[in-house]
N, C-alpha and C. Protein backbone atom coordinates (compact mmCIF):
# COMPACT_ATOMS: atom_id res chain seq x y z
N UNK A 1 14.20 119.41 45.66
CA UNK A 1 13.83 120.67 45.04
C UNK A 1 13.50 120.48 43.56
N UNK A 2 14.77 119.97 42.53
CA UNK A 2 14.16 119.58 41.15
C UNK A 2 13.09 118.95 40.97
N UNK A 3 12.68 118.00 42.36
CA UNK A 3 11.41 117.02 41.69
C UNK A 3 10.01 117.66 42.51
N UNK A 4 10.09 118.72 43.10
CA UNK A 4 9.04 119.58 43.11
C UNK A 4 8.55 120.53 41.97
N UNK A 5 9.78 121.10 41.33
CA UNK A 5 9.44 121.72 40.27
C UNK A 5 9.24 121.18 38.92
N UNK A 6 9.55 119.99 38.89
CA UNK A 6 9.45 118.87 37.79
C UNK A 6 7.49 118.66 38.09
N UNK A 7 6.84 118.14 39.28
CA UNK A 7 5.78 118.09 39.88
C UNK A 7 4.94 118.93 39.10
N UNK A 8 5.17 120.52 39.77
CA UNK A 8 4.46 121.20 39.14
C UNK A 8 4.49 121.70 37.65
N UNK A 9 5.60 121.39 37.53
CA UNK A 9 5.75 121.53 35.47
C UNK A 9 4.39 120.20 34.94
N UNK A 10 4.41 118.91 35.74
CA UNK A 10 3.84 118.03 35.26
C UNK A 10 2.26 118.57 35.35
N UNK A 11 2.32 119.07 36.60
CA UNK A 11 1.00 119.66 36.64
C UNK A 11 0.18 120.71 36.19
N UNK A 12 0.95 121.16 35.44
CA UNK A 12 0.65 122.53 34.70
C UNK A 12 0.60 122.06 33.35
N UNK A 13 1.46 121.06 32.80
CA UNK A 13 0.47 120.62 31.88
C UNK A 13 -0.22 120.01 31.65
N UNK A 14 -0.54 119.17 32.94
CA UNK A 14 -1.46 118.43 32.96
C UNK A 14 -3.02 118.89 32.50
N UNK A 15 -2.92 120.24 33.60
CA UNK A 15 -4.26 121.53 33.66
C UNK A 15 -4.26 121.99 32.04
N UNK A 16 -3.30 122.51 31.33
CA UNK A 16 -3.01 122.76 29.86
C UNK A 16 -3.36 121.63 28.67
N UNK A 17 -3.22 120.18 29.36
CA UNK A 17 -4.22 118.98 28.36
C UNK A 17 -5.42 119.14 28.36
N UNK A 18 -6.06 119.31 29.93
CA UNK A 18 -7.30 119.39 30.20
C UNK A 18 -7.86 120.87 29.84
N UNK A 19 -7.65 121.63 29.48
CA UNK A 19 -8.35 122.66 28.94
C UNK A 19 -8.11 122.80 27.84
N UNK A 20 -7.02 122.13 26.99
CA UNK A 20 -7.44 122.29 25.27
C UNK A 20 -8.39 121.32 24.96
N UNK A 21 -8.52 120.20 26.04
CA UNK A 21 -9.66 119.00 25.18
C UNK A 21 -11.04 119.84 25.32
N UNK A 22 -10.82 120.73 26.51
CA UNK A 22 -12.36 121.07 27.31
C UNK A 22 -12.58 122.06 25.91
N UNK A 23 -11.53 122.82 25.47
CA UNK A 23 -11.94 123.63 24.50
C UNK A 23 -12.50 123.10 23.13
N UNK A 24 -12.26 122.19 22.29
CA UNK A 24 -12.19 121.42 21.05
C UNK A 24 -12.62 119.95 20.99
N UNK A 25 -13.83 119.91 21.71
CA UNK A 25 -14.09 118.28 21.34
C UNK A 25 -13.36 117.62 20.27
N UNK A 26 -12.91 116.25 20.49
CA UNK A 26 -12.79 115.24 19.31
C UNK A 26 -13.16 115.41 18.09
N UNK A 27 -14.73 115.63 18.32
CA UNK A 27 -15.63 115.29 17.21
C UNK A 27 -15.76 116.41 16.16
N UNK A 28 -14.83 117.77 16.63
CA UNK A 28 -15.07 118.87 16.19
C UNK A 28 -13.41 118.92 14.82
N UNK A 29 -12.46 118.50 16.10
CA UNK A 29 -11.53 118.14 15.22
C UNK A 29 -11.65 117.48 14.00
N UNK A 30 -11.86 116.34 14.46
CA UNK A 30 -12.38 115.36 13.29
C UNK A 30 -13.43 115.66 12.12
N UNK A 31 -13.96 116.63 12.34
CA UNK A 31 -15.21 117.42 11.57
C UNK A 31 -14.33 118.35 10.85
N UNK A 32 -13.06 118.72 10.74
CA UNK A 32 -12.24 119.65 10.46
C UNK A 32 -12.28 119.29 8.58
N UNK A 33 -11.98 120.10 7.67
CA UNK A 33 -12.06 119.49 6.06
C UNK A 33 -10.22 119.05 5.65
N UNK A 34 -10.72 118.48 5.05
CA UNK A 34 -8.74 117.70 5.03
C UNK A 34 -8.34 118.95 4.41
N UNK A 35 -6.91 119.06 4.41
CA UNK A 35 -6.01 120.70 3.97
C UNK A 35 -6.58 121.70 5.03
N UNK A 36 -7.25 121.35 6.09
CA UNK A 36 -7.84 122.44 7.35
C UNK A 36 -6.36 123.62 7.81
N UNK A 37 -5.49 122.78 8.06
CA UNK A 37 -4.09 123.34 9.17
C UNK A 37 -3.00 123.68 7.73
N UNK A 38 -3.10 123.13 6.53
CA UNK A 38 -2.50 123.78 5.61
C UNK A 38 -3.02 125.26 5.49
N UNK A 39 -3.82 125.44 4.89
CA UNK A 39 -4.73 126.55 5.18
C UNK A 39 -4.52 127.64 5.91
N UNK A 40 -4.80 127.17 7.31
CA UNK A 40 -4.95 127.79 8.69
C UNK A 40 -3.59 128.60 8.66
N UNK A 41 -2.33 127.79 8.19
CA UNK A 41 -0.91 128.16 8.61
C UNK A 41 -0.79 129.65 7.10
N UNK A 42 -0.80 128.71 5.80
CA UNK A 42 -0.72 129.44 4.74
C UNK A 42 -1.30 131.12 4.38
N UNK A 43 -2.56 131.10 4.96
CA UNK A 43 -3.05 131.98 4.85
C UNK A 43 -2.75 133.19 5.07
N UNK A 44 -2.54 133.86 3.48
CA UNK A 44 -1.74 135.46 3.67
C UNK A 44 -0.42 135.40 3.02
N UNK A 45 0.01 134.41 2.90
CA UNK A 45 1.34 134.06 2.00
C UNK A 45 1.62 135.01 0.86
N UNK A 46 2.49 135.11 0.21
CA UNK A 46 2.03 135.30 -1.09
C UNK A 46 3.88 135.47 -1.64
N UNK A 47 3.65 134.83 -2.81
CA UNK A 47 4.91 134.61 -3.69
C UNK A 47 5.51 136.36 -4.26
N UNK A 48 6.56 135.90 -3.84
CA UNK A 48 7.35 137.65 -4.56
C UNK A 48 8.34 137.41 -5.92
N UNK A 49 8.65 136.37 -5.69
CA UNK A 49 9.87 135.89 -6.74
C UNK A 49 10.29 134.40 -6.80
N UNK A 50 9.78 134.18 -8.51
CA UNK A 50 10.26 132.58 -8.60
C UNK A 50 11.28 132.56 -9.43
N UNK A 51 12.37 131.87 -9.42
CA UNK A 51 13.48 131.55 -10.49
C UNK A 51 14.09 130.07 -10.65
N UNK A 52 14.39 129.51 -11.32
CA UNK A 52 14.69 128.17 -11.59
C UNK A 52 15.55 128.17 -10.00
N UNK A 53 14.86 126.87 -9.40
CA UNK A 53 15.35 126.69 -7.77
C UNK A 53 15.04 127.73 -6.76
N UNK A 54 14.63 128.49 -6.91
CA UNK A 54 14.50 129.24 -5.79
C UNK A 54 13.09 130.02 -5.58
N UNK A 55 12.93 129.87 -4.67
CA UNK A 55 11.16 130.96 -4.38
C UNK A 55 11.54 131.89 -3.09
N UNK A 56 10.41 132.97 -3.74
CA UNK A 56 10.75 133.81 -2.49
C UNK A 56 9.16 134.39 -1.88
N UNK A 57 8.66 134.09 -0.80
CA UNK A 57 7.37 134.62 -0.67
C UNK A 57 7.43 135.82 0.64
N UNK A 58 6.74 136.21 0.65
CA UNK A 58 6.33 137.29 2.12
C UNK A 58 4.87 136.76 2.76
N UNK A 59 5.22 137.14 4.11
CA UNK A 59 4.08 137.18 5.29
C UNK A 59 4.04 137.45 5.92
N UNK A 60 3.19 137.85 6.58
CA UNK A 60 2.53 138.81 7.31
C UNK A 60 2.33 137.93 8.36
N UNK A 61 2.70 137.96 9.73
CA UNK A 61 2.69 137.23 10.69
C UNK A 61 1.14 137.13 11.53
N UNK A 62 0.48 136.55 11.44
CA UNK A 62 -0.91 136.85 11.98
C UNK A 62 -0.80 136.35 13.75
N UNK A 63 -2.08 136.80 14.39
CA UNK A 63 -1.91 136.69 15.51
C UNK A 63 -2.45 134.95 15.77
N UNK A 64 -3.03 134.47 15.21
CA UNK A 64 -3.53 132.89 14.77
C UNK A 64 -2.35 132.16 15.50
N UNK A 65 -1.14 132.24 14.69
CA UNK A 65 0.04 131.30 14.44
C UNK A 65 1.32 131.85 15.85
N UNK A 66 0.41 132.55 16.68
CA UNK A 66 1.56 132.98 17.65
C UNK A 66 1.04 132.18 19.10
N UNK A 67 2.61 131.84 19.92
CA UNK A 67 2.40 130.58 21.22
C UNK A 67 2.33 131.87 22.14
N UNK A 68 2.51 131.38 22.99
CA UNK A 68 1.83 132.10 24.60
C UNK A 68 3.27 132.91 24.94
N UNK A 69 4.49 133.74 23.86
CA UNK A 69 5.26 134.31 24.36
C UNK A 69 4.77 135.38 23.25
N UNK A 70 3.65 135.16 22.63
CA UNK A 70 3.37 136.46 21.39
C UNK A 70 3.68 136.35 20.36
N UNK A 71 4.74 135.42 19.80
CA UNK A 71 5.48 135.32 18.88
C UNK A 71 5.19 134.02 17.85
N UNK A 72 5.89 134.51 17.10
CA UNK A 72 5.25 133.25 15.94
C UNK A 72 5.81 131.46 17.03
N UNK A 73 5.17 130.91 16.80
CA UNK A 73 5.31 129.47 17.09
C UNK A 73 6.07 128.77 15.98
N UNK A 74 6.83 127.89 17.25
CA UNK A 74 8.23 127.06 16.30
C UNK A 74 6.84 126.11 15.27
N UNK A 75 6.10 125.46 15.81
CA UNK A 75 5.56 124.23 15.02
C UNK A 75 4.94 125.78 13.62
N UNK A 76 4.36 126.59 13.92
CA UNK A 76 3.82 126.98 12.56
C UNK A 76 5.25 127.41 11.82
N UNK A 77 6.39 127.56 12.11
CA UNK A 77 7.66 127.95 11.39
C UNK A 77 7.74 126.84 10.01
N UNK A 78 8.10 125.42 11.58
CA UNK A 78 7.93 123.83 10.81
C UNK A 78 7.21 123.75 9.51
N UNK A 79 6.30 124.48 9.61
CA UNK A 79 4.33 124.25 8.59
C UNK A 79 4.89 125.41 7.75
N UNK A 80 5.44 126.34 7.64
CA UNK A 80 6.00 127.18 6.58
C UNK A 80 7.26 126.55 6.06
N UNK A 81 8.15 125.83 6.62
CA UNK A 81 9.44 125.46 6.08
C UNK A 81 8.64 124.36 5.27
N UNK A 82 8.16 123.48 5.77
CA UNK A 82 7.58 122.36 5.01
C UNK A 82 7.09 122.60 3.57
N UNK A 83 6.23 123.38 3.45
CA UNK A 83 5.07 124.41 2.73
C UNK A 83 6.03 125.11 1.59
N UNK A 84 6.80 125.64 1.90
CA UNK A 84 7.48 126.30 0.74
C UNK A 84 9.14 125.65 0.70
N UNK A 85 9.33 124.66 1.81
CA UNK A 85 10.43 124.14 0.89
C UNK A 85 9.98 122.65 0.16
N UNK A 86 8.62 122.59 0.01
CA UNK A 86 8.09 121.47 -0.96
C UNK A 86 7.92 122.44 -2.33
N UNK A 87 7.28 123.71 -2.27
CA UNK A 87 6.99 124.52 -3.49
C UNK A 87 8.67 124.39 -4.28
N UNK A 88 10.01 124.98 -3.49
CA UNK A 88 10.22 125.18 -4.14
C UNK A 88 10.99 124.44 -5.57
N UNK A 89 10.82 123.02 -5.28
CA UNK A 89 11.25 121.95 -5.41
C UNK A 89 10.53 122.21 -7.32
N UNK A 90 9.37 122.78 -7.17
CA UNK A 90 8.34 122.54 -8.39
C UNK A 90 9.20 124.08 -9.60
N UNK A 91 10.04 124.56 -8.95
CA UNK A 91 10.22 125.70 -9.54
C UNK A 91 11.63 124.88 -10.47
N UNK A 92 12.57 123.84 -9.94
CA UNK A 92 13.55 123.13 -10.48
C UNK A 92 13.21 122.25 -11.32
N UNK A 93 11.99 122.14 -11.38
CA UNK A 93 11.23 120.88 -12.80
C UNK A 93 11.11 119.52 -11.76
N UNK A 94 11.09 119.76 -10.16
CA UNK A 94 11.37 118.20 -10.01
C UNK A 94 9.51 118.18 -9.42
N UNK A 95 9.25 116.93 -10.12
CA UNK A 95 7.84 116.53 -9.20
C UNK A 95 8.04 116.11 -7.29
N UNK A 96 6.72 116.74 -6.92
CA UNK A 96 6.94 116.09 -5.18
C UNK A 96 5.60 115.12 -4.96
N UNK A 97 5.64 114.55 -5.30
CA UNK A 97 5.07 113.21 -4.45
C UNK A 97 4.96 112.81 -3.54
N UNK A 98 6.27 113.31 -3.39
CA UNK A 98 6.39 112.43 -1.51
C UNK A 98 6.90 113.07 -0.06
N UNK A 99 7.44 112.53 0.68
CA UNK A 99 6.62 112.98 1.83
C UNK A 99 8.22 113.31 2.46
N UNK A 100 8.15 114.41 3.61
CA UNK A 100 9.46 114.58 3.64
C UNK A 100 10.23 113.83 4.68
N UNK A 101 11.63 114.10 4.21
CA UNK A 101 12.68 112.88 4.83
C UNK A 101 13.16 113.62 6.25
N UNK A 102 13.89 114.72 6.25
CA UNK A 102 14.32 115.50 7.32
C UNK A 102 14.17 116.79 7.62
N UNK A 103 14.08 117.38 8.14
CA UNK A 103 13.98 118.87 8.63
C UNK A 103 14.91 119.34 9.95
N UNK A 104 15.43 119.95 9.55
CA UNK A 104 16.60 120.89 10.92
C UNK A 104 16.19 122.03 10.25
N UNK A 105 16.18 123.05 11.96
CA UNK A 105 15.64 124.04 11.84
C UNK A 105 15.94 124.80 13.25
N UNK A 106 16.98 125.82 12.71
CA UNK A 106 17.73 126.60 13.97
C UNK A 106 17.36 127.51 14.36
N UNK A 107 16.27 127.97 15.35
CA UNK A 107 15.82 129.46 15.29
C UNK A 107 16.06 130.10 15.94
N UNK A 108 16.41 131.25 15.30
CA UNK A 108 17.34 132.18 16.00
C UNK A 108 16.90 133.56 16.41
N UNK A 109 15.41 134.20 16.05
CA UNK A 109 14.72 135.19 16.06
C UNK A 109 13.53 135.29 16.69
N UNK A 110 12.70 136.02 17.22
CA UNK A 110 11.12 135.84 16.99
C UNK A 110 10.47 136.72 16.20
N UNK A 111 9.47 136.71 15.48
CA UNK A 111 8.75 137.35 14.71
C UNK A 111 7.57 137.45 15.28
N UNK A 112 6.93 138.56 15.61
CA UNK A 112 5.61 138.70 16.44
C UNK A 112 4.64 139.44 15.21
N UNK A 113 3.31 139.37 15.94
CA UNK A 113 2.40 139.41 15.47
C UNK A 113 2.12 140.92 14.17
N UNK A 114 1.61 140.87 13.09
CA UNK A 114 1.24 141.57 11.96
C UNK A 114 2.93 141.97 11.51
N UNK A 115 4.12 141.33 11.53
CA UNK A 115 5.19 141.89 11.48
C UNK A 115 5.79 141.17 9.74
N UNK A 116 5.70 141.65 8.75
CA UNK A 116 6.14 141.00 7.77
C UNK A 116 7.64 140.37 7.65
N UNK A 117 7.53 139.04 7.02
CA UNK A 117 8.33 138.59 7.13
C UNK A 117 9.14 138.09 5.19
N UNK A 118 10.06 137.37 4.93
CA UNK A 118 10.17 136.59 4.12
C UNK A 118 10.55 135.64 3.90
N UNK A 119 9.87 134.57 3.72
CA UNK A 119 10.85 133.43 3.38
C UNK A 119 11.33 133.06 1.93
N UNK A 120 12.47 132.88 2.65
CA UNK A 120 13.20 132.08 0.55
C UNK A 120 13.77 130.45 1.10
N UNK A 121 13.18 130.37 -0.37
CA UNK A 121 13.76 128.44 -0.38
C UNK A 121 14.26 128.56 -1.34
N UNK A 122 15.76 127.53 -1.66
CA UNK A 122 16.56 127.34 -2.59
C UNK A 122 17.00 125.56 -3.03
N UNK A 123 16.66 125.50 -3.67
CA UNK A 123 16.99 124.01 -4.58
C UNK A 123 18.37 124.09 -4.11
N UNK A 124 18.95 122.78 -2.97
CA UNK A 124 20.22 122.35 -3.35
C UNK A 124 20.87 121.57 -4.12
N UNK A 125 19.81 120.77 -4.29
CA UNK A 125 19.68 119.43 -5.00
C UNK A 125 18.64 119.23 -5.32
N UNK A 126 17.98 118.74 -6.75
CA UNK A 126 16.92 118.00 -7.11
C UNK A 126 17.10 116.27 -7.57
N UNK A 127 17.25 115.27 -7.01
CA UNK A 127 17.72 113.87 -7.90
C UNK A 127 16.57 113.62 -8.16
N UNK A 128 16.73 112.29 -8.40
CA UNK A 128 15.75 111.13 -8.90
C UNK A 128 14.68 111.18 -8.23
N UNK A 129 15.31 111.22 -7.06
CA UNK A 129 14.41 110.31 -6.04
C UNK A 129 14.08 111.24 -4.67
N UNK A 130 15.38 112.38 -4.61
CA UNK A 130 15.83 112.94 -3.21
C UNK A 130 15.94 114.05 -3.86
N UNK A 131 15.07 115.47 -2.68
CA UNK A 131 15.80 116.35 -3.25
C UNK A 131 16.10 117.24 -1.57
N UNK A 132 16.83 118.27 -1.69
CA UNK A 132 17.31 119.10 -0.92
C UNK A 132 17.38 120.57 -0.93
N UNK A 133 17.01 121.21 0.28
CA UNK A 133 16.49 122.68 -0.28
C UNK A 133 17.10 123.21 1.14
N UNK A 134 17.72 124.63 0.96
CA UNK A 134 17.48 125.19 2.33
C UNK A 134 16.11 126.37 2.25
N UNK A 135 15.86 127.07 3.55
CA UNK A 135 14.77 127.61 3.81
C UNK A 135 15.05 128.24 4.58
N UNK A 136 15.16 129.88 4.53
CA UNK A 136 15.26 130.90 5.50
C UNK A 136 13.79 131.77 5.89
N UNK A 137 13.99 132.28 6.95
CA UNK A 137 12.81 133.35 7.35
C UNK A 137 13.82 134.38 7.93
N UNK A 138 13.30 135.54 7.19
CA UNK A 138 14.09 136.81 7.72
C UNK A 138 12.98 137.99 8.09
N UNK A 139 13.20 138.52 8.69
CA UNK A 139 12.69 140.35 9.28
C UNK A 139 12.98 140.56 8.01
N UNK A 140 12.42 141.96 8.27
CA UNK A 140 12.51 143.22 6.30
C UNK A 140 14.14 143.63 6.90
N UNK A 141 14.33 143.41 8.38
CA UNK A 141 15.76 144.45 8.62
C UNK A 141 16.74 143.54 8.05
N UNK A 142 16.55 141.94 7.42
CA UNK A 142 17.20 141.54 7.14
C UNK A 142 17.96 140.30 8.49
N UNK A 143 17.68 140.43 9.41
CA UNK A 143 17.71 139.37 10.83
C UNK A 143 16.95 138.05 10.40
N UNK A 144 18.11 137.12 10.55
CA UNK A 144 17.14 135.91 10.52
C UNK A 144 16.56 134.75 11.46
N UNK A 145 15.09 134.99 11.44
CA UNK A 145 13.86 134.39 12.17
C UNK A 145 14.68 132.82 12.15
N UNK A 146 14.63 132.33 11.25
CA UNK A 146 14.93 130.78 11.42
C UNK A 146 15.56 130.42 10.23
N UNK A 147 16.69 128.88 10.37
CA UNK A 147 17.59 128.55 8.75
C UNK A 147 16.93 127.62 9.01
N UNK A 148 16.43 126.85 7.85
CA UNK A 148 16.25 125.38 7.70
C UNK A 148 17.09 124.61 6.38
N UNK A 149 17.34 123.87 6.80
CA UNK A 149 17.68 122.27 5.60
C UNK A 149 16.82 121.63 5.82
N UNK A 150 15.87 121.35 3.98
CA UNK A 150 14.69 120.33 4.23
C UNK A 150 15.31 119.31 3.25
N UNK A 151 14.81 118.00 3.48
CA UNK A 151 15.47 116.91 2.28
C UNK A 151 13.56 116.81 2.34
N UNK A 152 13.24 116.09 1.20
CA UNK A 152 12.54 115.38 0.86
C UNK A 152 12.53 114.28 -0.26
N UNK A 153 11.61 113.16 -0.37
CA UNK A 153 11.53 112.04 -0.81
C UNK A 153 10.36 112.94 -2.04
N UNK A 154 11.14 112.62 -3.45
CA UNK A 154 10.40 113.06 -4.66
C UNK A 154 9.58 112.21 -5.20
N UNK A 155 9.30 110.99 -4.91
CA UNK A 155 8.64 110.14 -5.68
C UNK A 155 8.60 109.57 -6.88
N UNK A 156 10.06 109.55 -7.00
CA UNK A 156 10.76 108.82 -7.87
C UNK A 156 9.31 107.65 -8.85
N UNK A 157 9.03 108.06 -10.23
CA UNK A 157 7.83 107.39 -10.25
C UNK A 157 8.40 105.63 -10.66
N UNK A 158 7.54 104.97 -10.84
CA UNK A 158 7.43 103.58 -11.00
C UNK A 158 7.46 103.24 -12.54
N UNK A 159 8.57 101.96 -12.62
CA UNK A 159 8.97 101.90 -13.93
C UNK A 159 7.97 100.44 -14.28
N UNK A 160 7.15 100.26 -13.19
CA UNK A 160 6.25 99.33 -13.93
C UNK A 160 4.91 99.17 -14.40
C-alpha cells in the first residue's frame, strides 16, 4: 500500500517536472537579468522603521509569491528572511559582503494573498567576521507568519 502511494507521489511529480520545463524553456531562464528573483520576491516592500540593529518593513503579500495552497510560499519567506535579515545588518554599521552561513526558520502561520504583513529583523550580534540577526513575519493581528535566526558571513575585509 505505502509503495503505491509513494508510486504515484513519484508520478505526480514527475508530470509537475514535465510541465514547468514545458512552461519556461532553459533559454528563457537563462535570458532572465541577474537580481531577476531578488526583484520578483522584493517587490512592494517597503521600510517602516530603522534604528541602530533593527529594521522594520511591511508587505503586501502578492499573488506572484503564493504555492498551490494560496498562501505565501515557504521558499519566498526564505527570499524575505534572507533579504532583510542581510539589510538589517547595514543598520548596526556592520558591512555584508558575504554570503550567508545558516538559516532556521519555523513557520507557524500562512499569509495569503494581498494580506499585509511585517517583517522585523534585529541585530543579535554584529562581529568581525559573523553576524547574527533574528527575523520575524507577523499578521497586523499581531500572529506570527514565521521566526527566523539568520547568521551570516560579513566579510571580514583583508589585511593584505
Amino acid at each position: 500500500m505505502a509503495s503505491a502511494s509513494a508510486a504515484a507521489a513519484m508520478e505526480k511529480a514527475q508530470l509537475l517536472e514535465e510541465a514547468a520545463a514545458e512552461s519556461l524553456p532553459t533559454e528563457q531562464v537563462d535570458a532572465l537579468p541577474s537580481g531577476f528573483y531578488d526583484a520578483f520576491v522584493l517587490c512592494g516592500i517597503r521600510v517602516h522603521a530603522v534604528e541602530p540593529g533593527r529594521l522594520l518593513c511591511h508587505f503586501t503579500v502578492p499573488a506572484r509569491l503564493l504555492n498551490s495552497g494560496n498562501f505565501l510560499h515557504g521558499g519566498a519567506t526564505a527570499s524575505l528572511v534572507d533579504l532583510v535579515g542581510t539589510a538589517v545588518f547595514y543598520t548596526a554599521g556592520a558591512q555584508t559582503r558575504g554570503s550567508p552561513l545558516e538559516m532556521n526558520i519555523s513557520y507557524l502561520d500562512a499569509a495569503f494573498s494581498d494580506e499585509e504583513i511585517d517583517i522585523e529583523a534585529k541585530v543579535l550580534r554584529a562581529g568581525k567576521a559573523v553576524g547574527v540577526a533574528t527575523v520575524e513575519l507577523k499578521k497586523k493581528s499581531g500572529k506570527i507568519i514565521a521566526q527566523a535566526r539568520y547568521s551570516k558571513y560579513l566579510g571580514a575585509s583583508s589585511k593584505l
